[in-house]
C-alpha atoms as a PDB file:
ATOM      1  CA  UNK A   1     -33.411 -26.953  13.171  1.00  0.00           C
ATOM      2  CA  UNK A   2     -32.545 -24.521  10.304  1.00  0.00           C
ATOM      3  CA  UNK A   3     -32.815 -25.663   6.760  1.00  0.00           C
ATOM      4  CA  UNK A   4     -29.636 -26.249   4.924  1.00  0.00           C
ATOM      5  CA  UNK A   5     -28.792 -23.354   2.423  1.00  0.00           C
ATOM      6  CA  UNK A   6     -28.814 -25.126  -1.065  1.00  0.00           C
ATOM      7  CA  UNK A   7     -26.078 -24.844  -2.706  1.00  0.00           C
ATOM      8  CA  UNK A   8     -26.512 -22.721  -6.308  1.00  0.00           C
ATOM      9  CA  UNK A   9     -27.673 -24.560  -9.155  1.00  0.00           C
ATOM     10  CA  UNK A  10     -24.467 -24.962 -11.805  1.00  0.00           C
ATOM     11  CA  UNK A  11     -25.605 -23.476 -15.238  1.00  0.00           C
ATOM     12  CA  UNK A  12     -25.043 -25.894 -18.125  1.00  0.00           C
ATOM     13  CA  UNK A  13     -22.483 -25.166 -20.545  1.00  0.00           C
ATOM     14  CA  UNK A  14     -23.531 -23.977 -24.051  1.00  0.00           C
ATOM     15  CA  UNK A  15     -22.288 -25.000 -27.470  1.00  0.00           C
ATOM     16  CA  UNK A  16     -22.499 -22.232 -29.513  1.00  0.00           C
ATOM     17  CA  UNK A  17     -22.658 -24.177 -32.793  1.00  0.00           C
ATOM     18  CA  UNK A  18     -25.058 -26.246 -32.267  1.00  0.00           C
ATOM     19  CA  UNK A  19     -28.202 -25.560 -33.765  1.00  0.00           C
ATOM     20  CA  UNK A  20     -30.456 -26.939 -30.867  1.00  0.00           C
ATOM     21  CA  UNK A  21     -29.193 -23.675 -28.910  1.00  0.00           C
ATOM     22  CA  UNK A  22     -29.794 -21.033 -31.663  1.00  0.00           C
ATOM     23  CA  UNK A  23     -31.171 -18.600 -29.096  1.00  0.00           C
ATOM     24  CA  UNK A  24     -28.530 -18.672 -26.750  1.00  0.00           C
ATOM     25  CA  UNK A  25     -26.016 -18.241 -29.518  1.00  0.00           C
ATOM     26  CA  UNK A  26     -27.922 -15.400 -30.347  1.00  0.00           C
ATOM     27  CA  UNK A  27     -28.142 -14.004 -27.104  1.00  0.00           C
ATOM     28  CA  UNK A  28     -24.298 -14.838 -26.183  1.00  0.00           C
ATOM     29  CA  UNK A  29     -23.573 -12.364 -30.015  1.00  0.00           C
ATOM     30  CA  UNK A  30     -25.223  -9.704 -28.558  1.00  0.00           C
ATOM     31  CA  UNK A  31     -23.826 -10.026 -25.087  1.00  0.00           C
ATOM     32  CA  UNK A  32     -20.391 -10.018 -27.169  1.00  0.00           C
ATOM     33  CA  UNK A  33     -21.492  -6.828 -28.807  1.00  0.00           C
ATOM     34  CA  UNK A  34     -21.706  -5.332 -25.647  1.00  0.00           C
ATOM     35  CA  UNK A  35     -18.655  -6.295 -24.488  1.00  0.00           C
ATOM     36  CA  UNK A  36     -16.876  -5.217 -27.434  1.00  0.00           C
ATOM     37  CA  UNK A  37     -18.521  -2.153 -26.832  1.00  0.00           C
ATOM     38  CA  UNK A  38     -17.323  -1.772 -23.318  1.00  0.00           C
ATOM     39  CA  UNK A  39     -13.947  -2.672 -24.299  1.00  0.00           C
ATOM     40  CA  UNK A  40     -14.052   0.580 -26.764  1.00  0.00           C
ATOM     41  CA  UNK A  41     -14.828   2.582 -23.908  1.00  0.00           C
ATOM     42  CA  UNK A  42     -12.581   1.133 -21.745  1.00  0.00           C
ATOM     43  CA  UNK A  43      -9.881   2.324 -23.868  1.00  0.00           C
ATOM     44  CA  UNK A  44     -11.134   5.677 -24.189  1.00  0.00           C
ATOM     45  CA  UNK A  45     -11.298   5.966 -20.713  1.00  0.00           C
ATOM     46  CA  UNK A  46      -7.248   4.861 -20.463  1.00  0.00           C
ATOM     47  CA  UNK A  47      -6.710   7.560 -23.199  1.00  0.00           C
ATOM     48  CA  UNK A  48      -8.826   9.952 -21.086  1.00  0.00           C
ATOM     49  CA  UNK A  49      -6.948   9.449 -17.902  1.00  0.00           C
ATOM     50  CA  UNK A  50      -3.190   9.425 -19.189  1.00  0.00           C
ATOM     51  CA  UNK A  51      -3.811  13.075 -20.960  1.00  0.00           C
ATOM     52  CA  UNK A  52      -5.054  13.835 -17.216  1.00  0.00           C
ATOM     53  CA  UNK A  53      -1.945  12.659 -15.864  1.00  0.00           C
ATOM     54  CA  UNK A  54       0.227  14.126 -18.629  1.00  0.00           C
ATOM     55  CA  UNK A  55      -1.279  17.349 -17.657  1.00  0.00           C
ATOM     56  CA  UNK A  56      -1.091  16.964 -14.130  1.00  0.00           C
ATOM     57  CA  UNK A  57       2.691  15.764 -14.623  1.00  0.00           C
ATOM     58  CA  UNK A  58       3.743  19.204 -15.948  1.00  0.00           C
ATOM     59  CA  UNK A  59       1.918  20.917 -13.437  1.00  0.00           C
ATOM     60  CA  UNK A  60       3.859  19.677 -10.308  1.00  0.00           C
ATOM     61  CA  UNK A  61       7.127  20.113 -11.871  1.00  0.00           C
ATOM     62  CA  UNK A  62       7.643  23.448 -10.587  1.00  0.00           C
ATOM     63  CA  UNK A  63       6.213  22.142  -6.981  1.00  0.00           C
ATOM     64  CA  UNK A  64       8.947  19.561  -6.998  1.00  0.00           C
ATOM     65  CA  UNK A  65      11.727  21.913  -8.158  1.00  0.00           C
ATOM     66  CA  UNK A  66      10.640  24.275  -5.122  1.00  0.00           C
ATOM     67  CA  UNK A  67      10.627  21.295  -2.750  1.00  0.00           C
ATOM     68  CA  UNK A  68      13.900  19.711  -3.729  1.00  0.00           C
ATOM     69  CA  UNK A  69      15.944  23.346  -3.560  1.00  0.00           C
ATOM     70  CA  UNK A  70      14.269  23.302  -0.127  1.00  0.00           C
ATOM     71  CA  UNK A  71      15.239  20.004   0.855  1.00  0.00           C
ATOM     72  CA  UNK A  72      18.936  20.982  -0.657  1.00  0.00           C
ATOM     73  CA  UNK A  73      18.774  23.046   2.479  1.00  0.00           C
ATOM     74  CA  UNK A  74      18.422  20.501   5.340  1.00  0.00           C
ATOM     75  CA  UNK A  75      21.784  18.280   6.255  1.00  0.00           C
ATOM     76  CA  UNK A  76      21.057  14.112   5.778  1.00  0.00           C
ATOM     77  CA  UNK A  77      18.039  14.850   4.592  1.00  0.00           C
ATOM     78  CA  UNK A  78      18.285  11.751   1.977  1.00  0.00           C
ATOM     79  CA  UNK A  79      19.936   9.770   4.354  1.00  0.00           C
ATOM     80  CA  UNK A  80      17.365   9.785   6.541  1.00  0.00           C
ATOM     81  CA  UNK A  81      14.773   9.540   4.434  1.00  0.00           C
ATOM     82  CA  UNK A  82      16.103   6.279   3.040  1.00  0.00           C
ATOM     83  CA  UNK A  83      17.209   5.172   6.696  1.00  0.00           C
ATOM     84  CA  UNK A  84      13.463   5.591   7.659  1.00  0.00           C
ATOM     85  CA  UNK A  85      12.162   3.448   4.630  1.00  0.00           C
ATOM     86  CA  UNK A  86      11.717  -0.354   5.286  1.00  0.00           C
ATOM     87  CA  UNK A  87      12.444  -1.611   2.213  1.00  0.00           C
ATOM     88  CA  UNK A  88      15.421   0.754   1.259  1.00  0.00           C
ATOM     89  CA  UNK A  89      16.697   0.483   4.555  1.00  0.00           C
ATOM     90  CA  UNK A  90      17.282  -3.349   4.282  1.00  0.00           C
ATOM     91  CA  UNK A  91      19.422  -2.828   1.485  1.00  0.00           C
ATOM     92  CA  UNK A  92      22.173  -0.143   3.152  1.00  0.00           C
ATOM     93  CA  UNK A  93      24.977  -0.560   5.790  1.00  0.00           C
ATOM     94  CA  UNK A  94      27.254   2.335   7.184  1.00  0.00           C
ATOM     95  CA  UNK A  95      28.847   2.687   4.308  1.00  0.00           C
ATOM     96  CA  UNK A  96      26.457   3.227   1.850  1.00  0.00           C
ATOM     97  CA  UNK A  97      24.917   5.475   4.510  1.00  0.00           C
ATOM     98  CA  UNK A  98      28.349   6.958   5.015  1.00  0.00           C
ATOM     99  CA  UNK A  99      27.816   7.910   0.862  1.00  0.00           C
ATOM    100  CA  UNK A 100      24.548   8.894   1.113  1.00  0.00           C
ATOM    101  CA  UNK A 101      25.706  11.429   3.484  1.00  0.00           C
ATOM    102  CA  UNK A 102      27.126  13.507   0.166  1.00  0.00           C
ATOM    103  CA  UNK A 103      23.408  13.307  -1.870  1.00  0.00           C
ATOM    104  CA  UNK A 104      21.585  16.598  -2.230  1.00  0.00           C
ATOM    105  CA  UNK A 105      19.269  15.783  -4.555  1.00  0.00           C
ATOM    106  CA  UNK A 106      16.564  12.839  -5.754  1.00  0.00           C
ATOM    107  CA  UNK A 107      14.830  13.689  -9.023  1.00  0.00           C
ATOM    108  CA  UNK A 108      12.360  11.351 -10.692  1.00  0.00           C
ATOM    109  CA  UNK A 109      11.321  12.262 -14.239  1.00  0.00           C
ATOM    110  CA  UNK A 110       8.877  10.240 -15.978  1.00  0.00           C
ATOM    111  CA  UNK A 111       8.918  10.128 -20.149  1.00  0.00           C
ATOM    112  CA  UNK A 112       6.373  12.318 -21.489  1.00  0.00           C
ATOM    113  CA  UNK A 113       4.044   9.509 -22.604  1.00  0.00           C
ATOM    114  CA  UNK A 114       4.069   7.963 -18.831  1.00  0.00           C
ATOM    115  CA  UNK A 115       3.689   4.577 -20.178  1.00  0.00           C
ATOM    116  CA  UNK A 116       7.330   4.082 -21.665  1.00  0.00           C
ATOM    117  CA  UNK A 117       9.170   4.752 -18.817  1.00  0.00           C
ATOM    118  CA  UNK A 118      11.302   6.890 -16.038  1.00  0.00           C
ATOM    119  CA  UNK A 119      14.534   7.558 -14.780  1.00  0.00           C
ATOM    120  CA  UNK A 120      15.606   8.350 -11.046  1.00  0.00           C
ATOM    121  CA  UNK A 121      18.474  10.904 -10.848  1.00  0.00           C
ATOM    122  CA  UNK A 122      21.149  10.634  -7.518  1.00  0.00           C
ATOM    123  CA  UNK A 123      22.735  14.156  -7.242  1.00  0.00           C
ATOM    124  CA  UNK A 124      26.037  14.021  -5.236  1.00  0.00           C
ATOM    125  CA  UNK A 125      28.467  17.012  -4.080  1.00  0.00           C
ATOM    126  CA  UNK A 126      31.717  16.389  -3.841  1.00  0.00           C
ATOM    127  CA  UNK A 127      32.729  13.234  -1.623  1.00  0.00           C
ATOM    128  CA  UNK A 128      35.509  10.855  -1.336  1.00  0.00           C
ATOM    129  CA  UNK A 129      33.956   7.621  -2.848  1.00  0.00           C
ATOM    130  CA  UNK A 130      33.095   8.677  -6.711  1.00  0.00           C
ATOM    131  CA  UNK A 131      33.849  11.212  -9.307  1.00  0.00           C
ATOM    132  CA  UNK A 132      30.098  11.469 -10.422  1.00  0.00           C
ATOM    133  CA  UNK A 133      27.823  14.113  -9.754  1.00  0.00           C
ATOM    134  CA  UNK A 134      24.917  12.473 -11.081  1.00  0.00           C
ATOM    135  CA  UNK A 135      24.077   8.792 -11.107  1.00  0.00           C
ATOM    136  CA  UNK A 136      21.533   7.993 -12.874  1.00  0.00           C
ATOM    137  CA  UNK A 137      19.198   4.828 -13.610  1.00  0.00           C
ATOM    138  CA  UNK A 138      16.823   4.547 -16.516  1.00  0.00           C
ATOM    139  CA  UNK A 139      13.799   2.169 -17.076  1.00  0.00           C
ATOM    140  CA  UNK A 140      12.425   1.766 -20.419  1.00  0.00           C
ATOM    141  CA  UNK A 141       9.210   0.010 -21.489  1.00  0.00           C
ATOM    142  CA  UNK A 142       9.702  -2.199 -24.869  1.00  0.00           C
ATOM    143  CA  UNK A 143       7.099  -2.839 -27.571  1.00  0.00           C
ATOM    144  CA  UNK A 144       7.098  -6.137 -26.105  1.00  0.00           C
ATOM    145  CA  UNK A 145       6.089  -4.908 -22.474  1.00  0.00           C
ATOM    146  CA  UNK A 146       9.505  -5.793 -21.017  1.00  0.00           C
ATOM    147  CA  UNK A 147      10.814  -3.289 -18.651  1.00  0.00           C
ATOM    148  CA  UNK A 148      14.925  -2.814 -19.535  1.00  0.00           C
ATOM    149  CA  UNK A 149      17.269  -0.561 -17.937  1.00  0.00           C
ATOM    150  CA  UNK A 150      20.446   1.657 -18.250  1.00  0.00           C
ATOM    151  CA  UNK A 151      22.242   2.825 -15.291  1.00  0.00           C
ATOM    152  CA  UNK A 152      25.431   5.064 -15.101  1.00  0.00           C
ATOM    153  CA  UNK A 153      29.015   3.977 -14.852  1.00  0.00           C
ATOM    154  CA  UNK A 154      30.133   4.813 -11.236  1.00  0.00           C
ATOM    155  CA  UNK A 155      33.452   6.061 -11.073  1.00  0.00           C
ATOM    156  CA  UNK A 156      35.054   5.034  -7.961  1.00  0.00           C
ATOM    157  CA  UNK A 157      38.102   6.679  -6.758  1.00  0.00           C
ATOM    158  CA  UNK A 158      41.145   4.344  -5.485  1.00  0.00           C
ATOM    159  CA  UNK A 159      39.917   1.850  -3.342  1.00  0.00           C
ATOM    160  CA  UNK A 160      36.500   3.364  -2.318  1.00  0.00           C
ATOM    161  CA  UNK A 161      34.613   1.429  -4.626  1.00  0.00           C
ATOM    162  CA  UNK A 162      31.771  -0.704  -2.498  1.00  0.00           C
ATOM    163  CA  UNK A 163      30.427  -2.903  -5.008  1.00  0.00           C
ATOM    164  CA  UNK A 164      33.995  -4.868  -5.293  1.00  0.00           C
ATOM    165  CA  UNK A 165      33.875  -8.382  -4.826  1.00  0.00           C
ATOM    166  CA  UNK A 166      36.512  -8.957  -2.886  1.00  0.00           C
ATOM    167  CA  UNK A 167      39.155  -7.228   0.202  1.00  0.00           C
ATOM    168  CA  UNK A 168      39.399  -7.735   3.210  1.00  0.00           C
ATOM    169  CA  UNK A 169      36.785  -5.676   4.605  1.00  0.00           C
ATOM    170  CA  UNK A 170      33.930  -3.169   3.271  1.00  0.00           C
ATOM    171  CA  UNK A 171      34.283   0.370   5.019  1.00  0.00           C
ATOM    172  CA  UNK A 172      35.464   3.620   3.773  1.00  0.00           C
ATOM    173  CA  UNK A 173      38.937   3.015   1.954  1.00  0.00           C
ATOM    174  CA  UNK A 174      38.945  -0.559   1.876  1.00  0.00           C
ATOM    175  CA  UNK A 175      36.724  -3.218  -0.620  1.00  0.00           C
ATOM    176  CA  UNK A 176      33.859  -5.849   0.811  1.00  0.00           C
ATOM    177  CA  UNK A 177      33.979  -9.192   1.279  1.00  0.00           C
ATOM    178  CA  UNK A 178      31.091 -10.425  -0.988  1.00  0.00           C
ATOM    179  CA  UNK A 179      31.332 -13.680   0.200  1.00  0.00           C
ATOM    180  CA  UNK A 180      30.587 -12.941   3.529  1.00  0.00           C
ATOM    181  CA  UNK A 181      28.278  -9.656   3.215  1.00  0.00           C
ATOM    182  CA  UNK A 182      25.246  -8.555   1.202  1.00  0.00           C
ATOM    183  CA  UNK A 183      25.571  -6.314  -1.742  1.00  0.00           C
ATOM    184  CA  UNK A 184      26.158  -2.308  -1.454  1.00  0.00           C
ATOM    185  CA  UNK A 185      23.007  -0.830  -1.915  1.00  0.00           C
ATOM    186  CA  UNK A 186      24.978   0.785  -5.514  1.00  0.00           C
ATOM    187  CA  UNK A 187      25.283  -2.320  -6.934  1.00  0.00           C
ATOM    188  CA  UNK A 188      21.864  -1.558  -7.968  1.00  0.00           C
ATOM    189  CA  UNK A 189      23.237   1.146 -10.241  1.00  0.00           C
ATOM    190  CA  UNK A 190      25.703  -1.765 -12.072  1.00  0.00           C
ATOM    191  CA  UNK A 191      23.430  -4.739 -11.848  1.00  0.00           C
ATOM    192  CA  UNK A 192      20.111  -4.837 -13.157  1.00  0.00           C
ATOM    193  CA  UNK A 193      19.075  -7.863 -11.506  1.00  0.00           C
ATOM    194  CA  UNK A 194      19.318  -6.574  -7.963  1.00  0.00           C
ATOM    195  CA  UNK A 195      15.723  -6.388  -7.479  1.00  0.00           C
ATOM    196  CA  UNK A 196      16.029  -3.408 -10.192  1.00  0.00           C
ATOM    197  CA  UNK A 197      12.241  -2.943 -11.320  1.00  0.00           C
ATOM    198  CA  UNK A 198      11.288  -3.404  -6.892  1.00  0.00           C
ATOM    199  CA  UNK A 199      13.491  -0.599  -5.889  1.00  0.00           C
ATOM    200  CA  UNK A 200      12.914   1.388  -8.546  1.00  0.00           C
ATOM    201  CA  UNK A 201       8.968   1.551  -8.273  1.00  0.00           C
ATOM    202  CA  UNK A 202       9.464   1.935  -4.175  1.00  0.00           C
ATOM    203  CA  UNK A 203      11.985   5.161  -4.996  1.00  0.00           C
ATOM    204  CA  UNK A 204       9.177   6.710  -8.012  1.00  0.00           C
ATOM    205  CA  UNK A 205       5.810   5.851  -6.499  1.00  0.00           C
ATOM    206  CA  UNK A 206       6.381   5.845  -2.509  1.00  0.00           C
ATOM    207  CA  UNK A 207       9.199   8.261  -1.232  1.00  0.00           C
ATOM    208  CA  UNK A 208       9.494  10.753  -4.736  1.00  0.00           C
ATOM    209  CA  UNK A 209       5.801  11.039  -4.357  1.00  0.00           C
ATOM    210  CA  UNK A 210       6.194  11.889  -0.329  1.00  0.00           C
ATOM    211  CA  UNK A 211       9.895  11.604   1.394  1.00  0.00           C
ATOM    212  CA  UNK A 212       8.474  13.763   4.256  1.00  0.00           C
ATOM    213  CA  UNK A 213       6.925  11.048   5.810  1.00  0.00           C
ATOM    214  CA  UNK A 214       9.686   9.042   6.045  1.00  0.00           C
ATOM    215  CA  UNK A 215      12.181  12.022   6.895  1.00  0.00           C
ATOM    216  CA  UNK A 216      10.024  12.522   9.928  1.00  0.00           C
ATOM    217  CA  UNK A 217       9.742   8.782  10.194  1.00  0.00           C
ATOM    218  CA  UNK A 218       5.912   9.254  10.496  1.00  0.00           C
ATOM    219  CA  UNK A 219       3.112   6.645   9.811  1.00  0.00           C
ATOM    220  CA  UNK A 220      -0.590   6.808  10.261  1.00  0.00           C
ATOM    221  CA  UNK A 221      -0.973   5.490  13.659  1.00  0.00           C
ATOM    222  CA  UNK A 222       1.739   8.068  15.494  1.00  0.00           C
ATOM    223  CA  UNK A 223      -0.361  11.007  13.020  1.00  0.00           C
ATOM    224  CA  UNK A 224      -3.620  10.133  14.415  1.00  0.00           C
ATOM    225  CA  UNK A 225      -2.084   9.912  18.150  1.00  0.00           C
ATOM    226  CA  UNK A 226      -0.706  13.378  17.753  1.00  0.00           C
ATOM    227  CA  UNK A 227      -3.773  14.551  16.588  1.00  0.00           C
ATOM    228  CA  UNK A 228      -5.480  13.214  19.507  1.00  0.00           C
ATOM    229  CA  UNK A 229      -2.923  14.370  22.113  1.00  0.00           C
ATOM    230  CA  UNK A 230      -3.183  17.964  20.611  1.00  0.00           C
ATOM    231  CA  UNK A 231      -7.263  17.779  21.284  1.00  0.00           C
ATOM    232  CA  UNK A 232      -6.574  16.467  24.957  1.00  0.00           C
ATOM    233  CA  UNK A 233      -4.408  19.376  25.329  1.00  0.00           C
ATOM    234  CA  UNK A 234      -6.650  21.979  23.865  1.00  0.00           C
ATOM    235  CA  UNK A 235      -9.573  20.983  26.150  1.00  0.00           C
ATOM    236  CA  UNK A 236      -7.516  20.936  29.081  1.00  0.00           C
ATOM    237  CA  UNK A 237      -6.474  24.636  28.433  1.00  0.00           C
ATOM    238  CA  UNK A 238      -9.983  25.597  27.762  1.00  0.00           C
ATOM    239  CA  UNK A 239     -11.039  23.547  31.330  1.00  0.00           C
ATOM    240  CA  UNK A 240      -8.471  26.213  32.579  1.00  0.00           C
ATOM    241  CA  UNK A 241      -9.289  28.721  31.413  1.00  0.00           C
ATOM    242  CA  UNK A 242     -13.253  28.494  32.410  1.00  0.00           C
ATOM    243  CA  UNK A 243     -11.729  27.966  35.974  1.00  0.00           C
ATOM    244  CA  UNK A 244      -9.570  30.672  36.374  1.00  0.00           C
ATOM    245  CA  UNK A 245     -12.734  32.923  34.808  1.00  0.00           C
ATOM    246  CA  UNK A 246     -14.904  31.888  37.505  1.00  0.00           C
ATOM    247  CA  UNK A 247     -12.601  32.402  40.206  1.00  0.00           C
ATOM    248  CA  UNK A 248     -12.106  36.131  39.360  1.00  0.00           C
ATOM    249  CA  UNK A 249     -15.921  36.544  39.716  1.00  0.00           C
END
C-alpha cells in the first residue's frame, strides 16, 4: 500500500513588531526592498511597452486606410462581417441589418496616449433611415478609472427611427414594439447602458483588429481543414503524375 502524501506543513504567521522575531522582520524589510524594487521596474516596463504601442499605432494607420478604401469596394461587406460575429450578431434583426446595408466604412481611432480612450466611427452613404453620415461613439477613461462615453445624436428621418419605444411594428417605415422585442442594435449609440463598454471592446479589439475572418465567416478549425484538404489534393496530383510518367516509359 502506498504511503499517504503529507499534506504541506502551514508556515506560522509572523508579527513583525515583536521583538522575539527581529530576524524575520529583518528579513521580511529586505524582501520589501525587493519588491519595491520590482514594482519600479514593473512600471518602467508599462512605460516601455505603451511607447512601443504608440509607435506601432502610427505605423498601421496607413495599412488600415488602404484596407478600409479596399473594403469600400466590396457590397455588404459590414453587414456581413457583423452578421458573422456571435456576439454582434445577437444584438441585430432585419432591420438593423436592412441599415447596415448603407455602411461603408468602420474606423477605430484610439487617443494618442492609448490609455485614455477610443472612439469607433460608423460611416453611412446615403439611406432612407438617418440624415448622418457619421455616427460616432466615444469612450473616455477618467482620472478616477471610470470608463464614460459620448455617442452621436442619430437623426432619424420620419418614421424610420428603430430605437422608438413604441408602434405597432419595427420594420422599415414603421416604429418597434419595445415591449414585445429587444432593442435595435443603435440604441447602443443613445444609451450607454446597453452593454456599452462589451460591444465596444468586441468592435476595437476583435473585428477592427481582423473583420476578414468574420467576412469569410472563418474560424480555426475550417482553416486547418482547408489546409489539410489542399495537402490531400497536392499528393494526389503528384501520385498522378508519377503514374502517368511511368506509363510513357
Amino acid at each position: 500500500m502506498a504511503n499517504a502524501q503529507a499534506s504541506p506543513r502551514k508556515m506560522p504567521k509572523l508579527d513583525p513588531s515583536a521583538e522575539a522575531n527581529g530576524d524575520s522582520q529583518d528579513i521580511l524589510e529586505e524582501i520589501d526592498a525587493i519588491q519595491t524594487h520590482l514594482d519600479s521596474l514593473n512600471d518602467k516596463a508599462s512605460d516601455e511597452i505603451l511607447k512601443v504601442e504608440q509607435k506601432y499605432n502610427q505605423m498601421r494607420k496607413p495599412h488600415y486606410k488602404k484596407r478600409s478604401d479596399l473594403i469600400a469596394k466590396i457590397p455588404d461587406f459590414w453587414l456581413n462581417t457583423f452578421m458573422n460575429h456571435p456576439q454582434i450578431a445577437a444584438l441585430l434583426d432585419e432591420a438593423d441589418e436592412e441599415v447596415l446595408r448603407y455602411m461603408t466604412q468602420l474606423t477605430v481611432e484610439e487617443t494618442e496616449d492609448i490609455r485614455s480612450g477610443y472612439k469607433i466611427i460608423f460611416e453611412f452613404k446615403t439611406n432612407p433611415f438617418f440624415e448622418n453620415t457619421q455616427l460616432i461613439k466615444e469612450f473616455t477613461m477618467s482620472e478616477s478609472g471610470d470608463m464614460g462615453t459620448s455617442e452621436t445624436k442619430i437623426n432619424w428621418k420620419p418614421g424610420m427611427a428603430l430605437t422608438e419605444k413604441n408602434g405597432d411594428n419595427k420594420g422599415k417605415g414603421k416604429k418597434r414594439d419595445r415591449e414585445n422585442e429587444p432593442p435595435s442594435f443603435f440604441s447602443w449609440f443613445e444609451d450607454s447602458s446597453m452593454g456599452g463598454d462589451e460591444v465596444g471592446e468586441v468592435i476595437k479589439d476583435d473585428i477592427w483588429a481582423n473583420p476578414m475572418q468574420y467576412y469569410l465567416d472563418l474560424d480555426e478549425d475550417e482553416e486547418l481543414e482547408d489546409d489539410e484538404e489542399q495537402d490531400a489534393e497536392d499528393e494526389v496530383e503528384g501520385e498522378d503524375e508519377d503514374g502517368a510518367g511511368e506509363e510513357e516509359e
